[in-house]
Protein backbone atom coordinates (compact mmCIF):
# COMPACT_ATOMS: atom_id res chain seq x y z
CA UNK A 1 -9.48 18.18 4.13
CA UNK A 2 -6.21 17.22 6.23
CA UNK A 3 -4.66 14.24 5.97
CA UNK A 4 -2.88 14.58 9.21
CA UNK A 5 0.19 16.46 8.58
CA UNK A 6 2.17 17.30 11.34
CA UNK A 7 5.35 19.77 12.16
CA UNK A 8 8.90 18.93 11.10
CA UNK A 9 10.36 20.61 14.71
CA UNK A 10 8.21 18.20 17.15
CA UNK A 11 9.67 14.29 16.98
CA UNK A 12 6.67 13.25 19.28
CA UNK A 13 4.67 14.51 17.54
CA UNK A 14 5.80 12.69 14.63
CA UNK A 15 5.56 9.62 16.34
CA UNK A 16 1.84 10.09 17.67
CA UNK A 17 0.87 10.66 14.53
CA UNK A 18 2.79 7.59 12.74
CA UNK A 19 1.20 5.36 15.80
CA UNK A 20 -2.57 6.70 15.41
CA UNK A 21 -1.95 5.73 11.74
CA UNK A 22 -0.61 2.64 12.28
CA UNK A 23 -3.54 1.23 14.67
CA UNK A 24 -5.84 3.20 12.61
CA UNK A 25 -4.95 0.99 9.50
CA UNK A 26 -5.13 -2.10 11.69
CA UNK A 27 -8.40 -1.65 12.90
CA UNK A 28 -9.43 -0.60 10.05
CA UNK A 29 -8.41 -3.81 7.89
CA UNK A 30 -10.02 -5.96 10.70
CA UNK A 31 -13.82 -4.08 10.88
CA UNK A 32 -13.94 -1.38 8.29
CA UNK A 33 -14.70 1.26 11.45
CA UNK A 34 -13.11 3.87 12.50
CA UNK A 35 -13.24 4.48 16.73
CA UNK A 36 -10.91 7.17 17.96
CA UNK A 37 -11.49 5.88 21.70
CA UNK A 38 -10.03 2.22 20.43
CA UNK A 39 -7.40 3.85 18.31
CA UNK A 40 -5.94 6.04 21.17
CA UNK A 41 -6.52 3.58 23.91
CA UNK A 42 -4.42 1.15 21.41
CA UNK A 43 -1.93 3.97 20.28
CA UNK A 44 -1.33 4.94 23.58
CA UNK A 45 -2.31 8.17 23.30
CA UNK A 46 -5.22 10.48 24.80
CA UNK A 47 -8.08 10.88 22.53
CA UNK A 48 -7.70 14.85 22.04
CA UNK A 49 -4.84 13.98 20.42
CA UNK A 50 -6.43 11.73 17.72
CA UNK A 51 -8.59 14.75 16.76
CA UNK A 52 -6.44 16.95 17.02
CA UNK A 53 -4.05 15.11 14.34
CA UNK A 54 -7.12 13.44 12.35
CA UNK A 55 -10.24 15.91 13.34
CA UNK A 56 -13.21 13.45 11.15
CA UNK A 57 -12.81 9.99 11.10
CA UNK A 58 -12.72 10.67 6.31
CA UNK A 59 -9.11 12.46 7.44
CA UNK A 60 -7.80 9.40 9.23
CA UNK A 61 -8.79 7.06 6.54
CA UNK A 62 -7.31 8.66 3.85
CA UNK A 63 -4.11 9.32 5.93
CA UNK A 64 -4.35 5.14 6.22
CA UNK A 65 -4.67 5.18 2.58
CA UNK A 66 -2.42 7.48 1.35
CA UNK A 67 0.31 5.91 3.59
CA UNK A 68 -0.07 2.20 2.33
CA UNK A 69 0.29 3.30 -1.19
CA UNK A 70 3.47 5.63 -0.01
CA UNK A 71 4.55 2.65 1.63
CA UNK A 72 4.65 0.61 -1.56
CA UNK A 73 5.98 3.06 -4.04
CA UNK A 74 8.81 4.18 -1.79
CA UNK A 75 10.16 0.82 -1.17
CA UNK A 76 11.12 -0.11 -4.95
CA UNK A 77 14.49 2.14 -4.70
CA UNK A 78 15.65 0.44 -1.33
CA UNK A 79 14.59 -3.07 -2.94
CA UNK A 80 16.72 -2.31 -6.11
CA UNK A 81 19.60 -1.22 -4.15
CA UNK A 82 19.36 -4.16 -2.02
CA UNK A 83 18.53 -6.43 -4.13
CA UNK A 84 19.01 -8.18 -7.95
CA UNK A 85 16.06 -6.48 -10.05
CA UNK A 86 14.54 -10.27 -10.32
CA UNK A 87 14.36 -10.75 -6.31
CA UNK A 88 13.71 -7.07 -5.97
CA UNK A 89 10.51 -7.69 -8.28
CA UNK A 90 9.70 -10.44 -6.39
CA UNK A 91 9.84 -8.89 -3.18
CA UNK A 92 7.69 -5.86 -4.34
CA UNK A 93 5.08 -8.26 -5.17
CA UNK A 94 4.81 -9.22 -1.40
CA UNK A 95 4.52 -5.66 -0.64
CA UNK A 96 1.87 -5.18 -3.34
CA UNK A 97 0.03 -8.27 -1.95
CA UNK A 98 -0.40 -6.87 1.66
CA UNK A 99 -1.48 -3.69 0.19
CA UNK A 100 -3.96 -4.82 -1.09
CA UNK A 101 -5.21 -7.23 1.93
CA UNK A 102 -5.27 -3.94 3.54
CA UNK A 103 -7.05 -1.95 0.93
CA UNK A 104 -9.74 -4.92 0.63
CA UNK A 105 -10.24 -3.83 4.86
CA UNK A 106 -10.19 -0.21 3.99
CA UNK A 107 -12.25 -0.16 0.80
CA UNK A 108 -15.76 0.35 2.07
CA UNK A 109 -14.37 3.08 4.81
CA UNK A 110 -12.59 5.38 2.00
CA UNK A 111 -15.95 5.16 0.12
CA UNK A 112 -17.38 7.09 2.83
CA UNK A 113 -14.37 8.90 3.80
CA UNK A 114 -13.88 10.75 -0.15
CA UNK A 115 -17.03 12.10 -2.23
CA UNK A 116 -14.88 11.21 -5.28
CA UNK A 117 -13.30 7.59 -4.59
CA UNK A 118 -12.79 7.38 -8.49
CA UNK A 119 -10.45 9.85 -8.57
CA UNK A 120 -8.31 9.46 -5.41
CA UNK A 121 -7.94 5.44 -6.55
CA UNK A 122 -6.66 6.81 -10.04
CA UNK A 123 -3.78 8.85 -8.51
CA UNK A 124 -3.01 6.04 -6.42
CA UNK A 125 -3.10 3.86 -9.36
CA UNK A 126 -0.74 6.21 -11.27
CA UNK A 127 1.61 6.11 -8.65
CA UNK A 128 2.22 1.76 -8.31
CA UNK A 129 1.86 1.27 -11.71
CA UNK A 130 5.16 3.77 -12.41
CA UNK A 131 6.80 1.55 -9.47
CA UNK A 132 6.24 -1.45 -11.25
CA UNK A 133 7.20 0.34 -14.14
CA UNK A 134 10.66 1.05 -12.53
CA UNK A 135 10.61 -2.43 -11.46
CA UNK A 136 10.37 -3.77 -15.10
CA UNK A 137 12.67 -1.32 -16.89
CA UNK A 138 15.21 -2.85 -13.90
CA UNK A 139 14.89 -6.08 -15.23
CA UNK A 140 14.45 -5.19 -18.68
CA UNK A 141 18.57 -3.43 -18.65
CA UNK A 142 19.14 -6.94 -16.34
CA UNK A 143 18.30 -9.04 -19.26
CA UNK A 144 15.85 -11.30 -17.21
CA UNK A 145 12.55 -10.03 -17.92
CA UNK A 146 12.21 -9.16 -22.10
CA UNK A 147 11.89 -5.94 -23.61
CA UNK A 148 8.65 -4.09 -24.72
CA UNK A 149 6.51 -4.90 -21.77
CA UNK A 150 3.44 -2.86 -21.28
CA UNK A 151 3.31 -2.06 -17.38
CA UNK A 152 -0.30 -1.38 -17.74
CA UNK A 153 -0.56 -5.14 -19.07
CA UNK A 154 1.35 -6.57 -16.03
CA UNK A 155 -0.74 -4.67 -13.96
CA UNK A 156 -3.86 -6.42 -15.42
CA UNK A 157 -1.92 -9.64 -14.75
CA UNK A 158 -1.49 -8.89 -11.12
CA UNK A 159 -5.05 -8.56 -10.33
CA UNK A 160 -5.78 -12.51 -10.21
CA UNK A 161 -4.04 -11.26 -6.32
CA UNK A 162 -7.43 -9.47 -5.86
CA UNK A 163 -8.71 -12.85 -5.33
CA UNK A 164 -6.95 -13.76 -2.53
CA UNK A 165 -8.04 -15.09 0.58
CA UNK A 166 -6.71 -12.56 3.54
CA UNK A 167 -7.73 -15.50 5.64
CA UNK A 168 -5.79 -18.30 3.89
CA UNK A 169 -2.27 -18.58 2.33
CA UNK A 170 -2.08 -15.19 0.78
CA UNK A 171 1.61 -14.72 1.08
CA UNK A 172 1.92 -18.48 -0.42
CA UNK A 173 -0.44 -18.13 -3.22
CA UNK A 174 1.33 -14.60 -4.48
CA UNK A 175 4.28 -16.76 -4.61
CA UNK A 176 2.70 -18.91 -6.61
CA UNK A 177 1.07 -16.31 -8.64
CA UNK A 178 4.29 -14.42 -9.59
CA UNK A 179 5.79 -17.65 -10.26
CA UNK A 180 3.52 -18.22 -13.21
CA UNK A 181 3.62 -14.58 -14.26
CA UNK A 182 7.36 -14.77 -14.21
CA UNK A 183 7.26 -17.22 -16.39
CA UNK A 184 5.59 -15.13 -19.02
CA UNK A 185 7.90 -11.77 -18.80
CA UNK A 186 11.69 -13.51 -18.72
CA UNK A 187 13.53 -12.78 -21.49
CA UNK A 188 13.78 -15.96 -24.09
């Protein structure tokens, strides 16, 4: 199945295909459905050229997909750069949080889009837990988080941002939420 990817020589096209995903993912957060005439009329592009970059509507959503989760595991090297490991960390956690008010939109359209969910959500897995894993070896050599934490452990921790409200004060609760966790990985 493609995933919509496109050729390294044409910019626009590039660009088409970085917009359809883009309104794609928000349309997809808000109903769960997937309409190539709203997505090109929104992307500003001609249908044809939806299809021609996503040809089924499973293609699309797992381009959505596998960009949000690209989108948080490529970030944690600019935010260490950028950034002390502690606020770097903290910042991450904002990214995780809207990733995952996005993937509450997108879950019940990737379990139509894949026959084997299960699997696909395992890689994806895979990949943000060894970006938090970077995170926490970052503030392990920093001296503010302590040594022998168990990203998988963490990870666990971090789901209490499952129940967050996408309507309410998500980005204030996670906050809040890291707040408390932080208090349980600093370094004595």
């Amino acid at each position: 199945m493609t995933t919509g990817s496109v050729s390294p020589r044409r910019a626009d096209t590039r660009r088409n295909n970085e917009r359809i995903i883009a309104v794609a993912k928000d349309l997809l957060t808000a109903s769960g459905e997937v309409s190539y005439n709203a997505i090109a009329k929104k992307a500003e592009v001609g249908v044809g050229t939806v299809y021609r970059h996503f040809p089924t509507p499973e293609s699309l959503i797992m381009a959505v997909y596998q960009r949000e989760v690209r989108n948080l595991v490529e970030v944690v090297p600019t935010l260490l750069k950028d950034n002390p490991p502690e606020q770097a960390f903290r910042l991450w956690i904002g990214h995780l949080a809207g990733y995952l008010m996005t993937k509450r939109g997108l879950a019940s359209a990737m379990q139509a889009a894949t026959t084997s969910p299960a699997a696909f959500a395992a890689k994806s897995y895979e990949a943000i837990l060894d970006a938090l894993s970077t995170l926490l070896q970052a503030n392990t050599e920093a001296g503010t988080v302590r040594s022998g934490l168990d990203p998988t452990t963490v990870m666990h921790a971090l789901g209490g941002m499952m129940f967050l409200d996408p309507e309410g004060d998500w980005e204030g609760d996670t906050q809040r939420l890291f707040d408390l966790l932080w208090l349980g990985l600093r370094a004595c």
